[in-house]
C-alpha atoms as a PDB file:
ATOM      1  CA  UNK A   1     -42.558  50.787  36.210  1.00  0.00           C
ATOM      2  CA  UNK A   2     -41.867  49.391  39.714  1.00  0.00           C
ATOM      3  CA  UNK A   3     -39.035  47.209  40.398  1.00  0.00           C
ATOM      4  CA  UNK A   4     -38.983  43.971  42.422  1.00  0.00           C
ATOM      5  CA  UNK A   5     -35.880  42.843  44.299  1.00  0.00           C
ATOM      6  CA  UNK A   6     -34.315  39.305  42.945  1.00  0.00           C
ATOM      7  CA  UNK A   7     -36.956  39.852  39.927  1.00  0.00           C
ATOM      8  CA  UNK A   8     -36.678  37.833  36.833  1.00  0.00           C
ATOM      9  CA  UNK A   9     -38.644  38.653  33.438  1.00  0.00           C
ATOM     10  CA  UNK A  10     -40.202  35.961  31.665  1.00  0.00           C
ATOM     11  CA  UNK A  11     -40.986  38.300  29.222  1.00  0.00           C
ATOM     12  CA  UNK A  12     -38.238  36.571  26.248  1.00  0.00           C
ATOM     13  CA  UNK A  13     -40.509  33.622  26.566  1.00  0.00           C
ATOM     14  CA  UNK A  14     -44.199  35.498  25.861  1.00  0.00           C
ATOM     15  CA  UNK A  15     -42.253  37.313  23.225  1.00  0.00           C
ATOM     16  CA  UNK A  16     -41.414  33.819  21.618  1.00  0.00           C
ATOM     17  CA  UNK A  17     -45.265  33.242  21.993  1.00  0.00           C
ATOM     18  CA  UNK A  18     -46.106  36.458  20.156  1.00  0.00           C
ATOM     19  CA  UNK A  19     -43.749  35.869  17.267  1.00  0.00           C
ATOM     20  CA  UNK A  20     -45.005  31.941  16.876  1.00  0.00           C
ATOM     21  CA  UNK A  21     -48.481  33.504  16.964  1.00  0.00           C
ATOM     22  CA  UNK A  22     -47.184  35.747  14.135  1.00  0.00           C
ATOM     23  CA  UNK A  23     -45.994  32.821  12.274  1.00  0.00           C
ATOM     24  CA  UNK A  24     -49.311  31.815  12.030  1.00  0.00           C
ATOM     25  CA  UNK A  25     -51.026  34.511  10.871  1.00  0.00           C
ATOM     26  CA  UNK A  26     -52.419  36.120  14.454  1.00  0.00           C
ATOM     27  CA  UNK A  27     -52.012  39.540  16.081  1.00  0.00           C
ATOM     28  CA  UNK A  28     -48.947  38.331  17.285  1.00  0.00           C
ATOM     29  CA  UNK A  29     -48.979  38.582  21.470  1.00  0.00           C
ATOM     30  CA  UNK A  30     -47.832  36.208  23.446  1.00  0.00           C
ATOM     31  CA  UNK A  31     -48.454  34.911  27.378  1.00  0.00           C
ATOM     32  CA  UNK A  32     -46.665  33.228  30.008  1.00  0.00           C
ATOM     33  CA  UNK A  33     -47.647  32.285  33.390  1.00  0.00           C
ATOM     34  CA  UNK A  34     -45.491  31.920  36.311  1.00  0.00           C
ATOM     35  CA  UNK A  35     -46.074  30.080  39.586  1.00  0.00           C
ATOM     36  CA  UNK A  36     -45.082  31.488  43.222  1.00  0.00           C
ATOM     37  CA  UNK A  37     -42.579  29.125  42.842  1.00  0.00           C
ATOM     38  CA  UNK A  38     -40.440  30.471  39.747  1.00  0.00           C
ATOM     39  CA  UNK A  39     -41.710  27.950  36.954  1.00  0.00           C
ATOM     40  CA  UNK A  40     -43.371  28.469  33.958  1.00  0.00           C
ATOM     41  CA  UNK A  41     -46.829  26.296  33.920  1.00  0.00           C
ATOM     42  CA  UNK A  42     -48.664  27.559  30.936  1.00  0.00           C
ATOM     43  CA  UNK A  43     -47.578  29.981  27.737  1.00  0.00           C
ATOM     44  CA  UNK A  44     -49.573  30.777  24.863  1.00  0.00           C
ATOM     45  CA  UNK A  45     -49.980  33.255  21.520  1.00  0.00           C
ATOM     46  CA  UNK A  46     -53.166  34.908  19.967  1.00  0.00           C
ATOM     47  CA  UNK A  47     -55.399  31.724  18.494  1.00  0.00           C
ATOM     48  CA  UNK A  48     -58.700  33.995  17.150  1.00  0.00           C
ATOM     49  CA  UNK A  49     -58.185  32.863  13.755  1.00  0.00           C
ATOM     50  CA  UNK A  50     -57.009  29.847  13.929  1.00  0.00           C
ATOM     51  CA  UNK A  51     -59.921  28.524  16.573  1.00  0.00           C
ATOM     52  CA  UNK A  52     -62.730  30.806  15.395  1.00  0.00           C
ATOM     53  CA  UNK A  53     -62.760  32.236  18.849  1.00  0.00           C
ATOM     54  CA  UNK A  54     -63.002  35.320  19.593  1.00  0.00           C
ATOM     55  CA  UNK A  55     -61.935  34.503  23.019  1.00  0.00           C
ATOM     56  CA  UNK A  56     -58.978  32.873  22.047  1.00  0.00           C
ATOM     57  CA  UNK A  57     -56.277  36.025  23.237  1.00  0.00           C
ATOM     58  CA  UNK A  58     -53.196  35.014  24.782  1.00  0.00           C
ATOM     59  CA  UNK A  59     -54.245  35.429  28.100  1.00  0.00           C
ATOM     60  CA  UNK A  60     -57.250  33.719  28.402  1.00  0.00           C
ATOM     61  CA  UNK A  61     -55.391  30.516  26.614  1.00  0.00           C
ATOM     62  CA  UNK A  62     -52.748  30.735  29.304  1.00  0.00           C
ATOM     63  CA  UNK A  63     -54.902  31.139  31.834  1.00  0.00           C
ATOM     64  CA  UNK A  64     -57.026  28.183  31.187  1.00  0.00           C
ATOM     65  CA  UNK A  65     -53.953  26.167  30.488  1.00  0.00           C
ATOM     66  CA  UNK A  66     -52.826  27.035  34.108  1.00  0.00           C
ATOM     67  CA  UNK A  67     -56.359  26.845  35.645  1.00  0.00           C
ATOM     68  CA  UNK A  68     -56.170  22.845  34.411  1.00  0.00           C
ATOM     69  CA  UNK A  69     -52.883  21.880  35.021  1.00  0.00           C
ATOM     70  CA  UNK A  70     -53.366  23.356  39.082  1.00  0.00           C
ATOM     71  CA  UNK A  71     -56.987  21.742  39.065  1.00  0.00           C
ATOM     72  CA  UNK A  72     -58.725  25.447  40.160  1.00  0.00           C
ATOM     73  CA  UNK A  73     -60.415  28.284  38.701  1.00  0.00           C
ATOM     74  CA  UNK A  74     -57.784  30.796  40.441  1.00  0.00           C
ATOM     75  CA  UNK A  75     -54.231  31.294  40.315  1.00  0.00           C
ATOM     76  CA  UNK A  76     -53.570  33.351  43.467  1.00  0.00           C
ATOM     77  CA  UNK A  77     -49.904  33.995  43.706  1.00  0.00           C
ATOM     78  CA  UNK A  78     -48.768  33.465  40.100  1.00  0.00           C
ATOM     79  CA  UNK A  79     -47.649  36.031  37.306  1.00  0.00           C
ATOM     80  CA  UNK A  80     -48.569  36.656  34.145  1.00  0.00           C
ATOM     81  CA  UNK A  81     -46.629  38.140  31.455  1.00  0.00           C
ATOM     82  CA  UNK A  82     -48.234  39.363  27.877  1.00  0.00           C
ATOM     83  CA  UNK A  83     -46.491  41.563  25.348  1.00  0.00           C
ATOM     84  CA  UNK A  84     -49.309  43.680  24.908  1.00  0.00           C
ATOM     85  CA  UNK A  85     -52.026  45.440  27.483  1.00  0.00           C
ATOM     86  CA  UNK A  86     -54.427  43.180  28.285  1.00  0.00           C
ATOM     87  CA  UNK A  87     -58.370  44.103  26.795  1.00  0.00           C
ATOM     88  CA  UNK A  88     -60.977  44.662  28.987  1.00  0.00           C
ATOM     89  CA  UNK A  89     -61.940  40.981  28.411  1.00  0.00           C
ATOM     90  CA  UNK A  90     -58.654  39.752  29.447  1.00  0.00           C
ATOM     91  CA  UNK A  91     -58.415  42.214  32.579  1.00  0.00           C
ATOM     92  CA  UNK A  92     -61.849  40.627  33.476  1.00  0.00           C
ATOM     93  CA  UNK A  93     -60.743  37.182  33.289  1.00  0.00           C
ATOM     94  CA  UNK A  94     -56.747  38.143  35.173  1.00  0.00           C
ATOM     95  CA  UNK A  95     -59.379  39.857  38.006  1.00  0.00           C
ATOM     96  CA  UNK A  96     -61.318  36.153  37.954  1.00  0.00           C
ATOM     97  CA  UNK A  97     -58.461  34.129  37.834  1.00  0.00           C
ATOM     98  CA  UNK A  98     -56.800  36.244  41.052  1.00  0.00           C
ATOM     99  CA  UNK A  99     -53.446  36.462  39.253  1.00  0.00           C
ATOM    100  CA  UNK A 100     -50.948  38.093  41.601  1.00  0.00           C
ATOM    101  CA  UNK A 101     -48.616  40.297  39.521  1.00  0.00           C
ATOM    102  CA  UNK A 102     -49.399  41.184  35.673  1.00  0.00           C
ATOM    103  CA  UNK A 103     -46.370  42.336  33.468  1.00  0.00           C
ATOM    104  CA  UNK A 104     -47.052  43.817  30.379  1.00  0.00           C
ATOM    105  CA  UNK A 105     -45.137  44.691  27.319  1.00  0.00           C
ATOM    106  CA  UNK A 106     -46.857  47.239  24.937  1.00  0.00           C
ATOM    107  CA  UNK A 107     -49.301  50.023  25.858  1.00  0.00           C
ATOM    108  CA  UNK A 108     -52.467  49.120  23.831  1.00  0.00           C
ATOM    109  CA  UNK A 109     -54.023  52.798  23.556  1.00  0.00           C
ATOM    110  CA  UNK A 110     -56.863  51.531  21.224  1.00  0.00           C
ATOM    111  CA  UNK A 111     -57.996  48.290  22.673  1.00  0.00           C
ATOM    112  CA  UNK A 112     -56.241  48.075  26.564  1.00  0.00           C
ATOM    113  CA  UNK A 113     -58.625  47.398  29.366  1.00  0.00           C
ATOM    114  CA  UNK A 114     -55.804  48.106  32.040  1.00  0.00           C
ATOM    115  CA  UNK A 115     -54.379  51.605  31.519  1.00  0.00           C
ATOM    116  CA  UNK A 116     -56.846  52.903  29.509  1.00  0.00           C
ATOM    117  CA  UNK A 117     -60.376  52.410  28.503  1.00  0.00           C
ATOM    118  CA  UNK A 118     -62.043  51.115  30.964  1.00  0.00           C
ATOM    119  CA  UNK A 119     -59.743  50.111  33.565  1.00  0.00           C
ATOM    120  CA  UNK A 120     -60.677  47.117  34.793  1.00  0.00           C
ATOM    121  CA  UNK A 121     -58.666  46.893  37.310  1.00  0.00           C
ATOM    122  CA  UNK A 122     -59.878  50.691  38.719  1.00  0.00           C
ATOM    123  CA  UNK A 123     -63.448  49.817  38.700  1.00  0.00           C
ATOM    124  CA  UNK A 124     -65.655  49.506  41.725  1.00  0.00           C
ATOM    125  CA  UNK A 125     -66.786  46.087  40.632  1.00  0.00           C
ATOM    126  CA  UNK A 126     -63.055  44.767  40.353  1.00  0.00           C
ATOM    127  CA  UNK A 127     -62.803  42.115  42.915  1.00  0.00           C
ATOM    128  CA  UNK A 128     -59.353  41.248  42.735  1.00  0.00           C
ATOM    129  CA  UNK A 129     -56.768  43.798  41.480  1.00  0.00           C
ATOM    130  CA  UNK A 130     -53.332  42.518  40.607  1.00  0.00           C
ATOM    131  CA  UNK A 131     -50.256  44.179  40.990  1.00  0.00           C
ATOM    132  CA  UNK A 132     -49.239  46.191  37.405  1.00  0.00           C
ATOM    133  CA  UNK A 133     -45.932  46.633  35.943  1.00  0.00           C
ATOM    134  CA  UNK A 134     -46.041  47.973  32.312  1.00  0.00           C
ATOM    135  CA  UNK A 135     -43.281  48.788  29.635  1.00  0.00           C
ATOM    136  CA  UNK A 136     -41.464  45.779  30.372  1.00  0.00           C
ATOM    137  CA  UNK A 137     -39.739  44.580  26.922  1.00  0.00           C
ATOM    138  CA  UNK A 138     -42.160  47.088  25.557  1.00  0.00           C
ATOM    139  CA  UNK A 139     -39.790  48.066  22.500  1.00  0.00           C
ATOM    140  CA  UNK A 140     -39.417  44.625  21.039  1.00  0.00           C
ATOM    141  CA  UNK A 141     -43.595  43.913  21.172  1.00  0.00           C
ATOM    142  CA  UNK A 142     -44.067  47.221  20.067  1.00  0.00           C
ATOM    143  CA  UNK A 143     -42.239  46.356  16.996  1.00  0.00           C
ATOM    144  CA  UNK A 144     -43.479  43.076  16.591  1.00  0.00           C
ATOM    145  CA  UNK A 145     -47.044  44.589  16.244  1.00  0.00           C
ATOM    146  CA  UNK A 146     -45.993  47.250  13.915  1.00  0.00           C
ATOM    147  CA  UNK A 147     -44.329  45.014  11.446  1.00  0.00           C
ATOM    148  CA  UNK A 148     -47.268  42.305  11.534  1.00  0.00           C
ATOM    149  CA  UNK A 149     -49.207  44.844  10.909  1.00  0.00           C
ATOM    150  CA  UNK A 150     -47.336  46.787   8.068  1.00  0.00           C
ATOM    151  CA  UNK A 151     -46.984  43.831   6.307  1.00  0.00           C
ATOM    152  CA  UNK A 152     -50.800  43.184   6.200  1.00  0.00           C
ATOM    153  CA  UNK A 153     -51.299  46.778   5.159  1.00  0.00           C
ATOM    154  CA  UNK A 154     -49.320  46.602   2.349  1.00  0.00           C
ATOM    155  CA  UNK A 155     -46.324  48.660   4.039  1.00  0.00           C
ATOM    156  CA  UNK A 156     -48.144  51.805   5.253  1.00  0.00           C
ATOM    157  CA  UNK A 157     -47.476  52.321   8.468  1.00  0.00           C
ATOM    158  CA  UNK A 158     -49.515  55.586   9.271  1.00  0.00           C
ATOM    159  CA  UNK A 159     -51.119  56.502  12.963  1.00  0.00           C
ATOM    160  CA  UNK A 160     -53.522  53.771  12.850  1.00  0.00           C
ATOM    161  CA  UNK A 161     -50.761  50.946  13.375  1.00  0.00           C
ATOM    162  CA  UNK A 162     -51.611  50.496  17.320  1.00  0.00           C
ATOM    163  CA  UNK A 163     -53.873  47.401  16.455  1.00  0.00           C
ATOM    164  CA  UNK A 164     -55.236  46.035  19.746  1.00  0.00           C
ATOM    165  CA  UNK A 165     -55.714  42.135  19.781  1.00  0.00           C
ATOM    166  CA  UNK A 166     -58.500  42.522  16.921  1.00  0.00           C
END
């Protein structure tokens, strides 16, 4: 992962997002954004369930959030942190929204849009192409997927634990 001078992880705070999204029953990842200017102005957690929309990941929530509050459809400059690799569906929308740095927690080898499968971000038709940094907090999402989704498994926690945001 590359390293910024004078940088400072939001991370804790989409990790709070994740485990509130947890709480409630959702594939627990969590989302912060982050203005040029060091503040956080939107964070939000997996709401599929909970608004019957499929739509509803982290990211995209976050992103709209952030979209309103600055009264534009982009958010050139600002930073996005999620615990898990975004889906291709969430890459998409990062590429719309013309985020400026994405930091992400958990490698998502089933469902991730960034890394693998389709990278978005690789693709000819990619637009805009943020700058990456991945692993960061990755241990703590990592387990906070694998115990939501032990638990809903009845304890088995074979291979197929890597859940993706379905």
């Amino acid at each position: 992962m590359k390293r910024q001078s004078g940088f400072r992880s939001f991370m804790e705070i989409a990790l709070e997002e994740a485990q509130a999204a947890g709480a409630r029953g959702e594939v627990p990842v969590g989302a912060v954004i982050v203005s040029p200017a060091g503040e956080v102005v939107a964070r939000a957690g997996n709401r599929t369930r909970e608004m019957s929309d499929p739509t509803a990941h982290a990211e995209v929530l976050a992103i709209r959030a952030a979209c309103a509050a600055a009264g534009s459809e982009r958010l050139p400059g600002h930073d996005l942190y999620v615990t898990l690799e975004p889906c291709p569906m969430c890459a998409a929308v990062i590429s719309f929204a013309r985020i400026g740095r994405l930091y992400y927690g958990a490698a998502d080898p089933k469902s991730g849009g960034v890394a693998v499968g389709p990278r978005i971000f690789s693709h000819p038709q990619c637009h805009h192409r943020p700058e990456v940094y991945d692993g960061l907090s990755a241990l703590p999402a990592e387990a906070l997927l694998r115990e939501f989704f032990r638990d809903r498994r009845g304890g088995n926690s074979g291979a197929d634990g890597d859940p993706g945001q379905t």
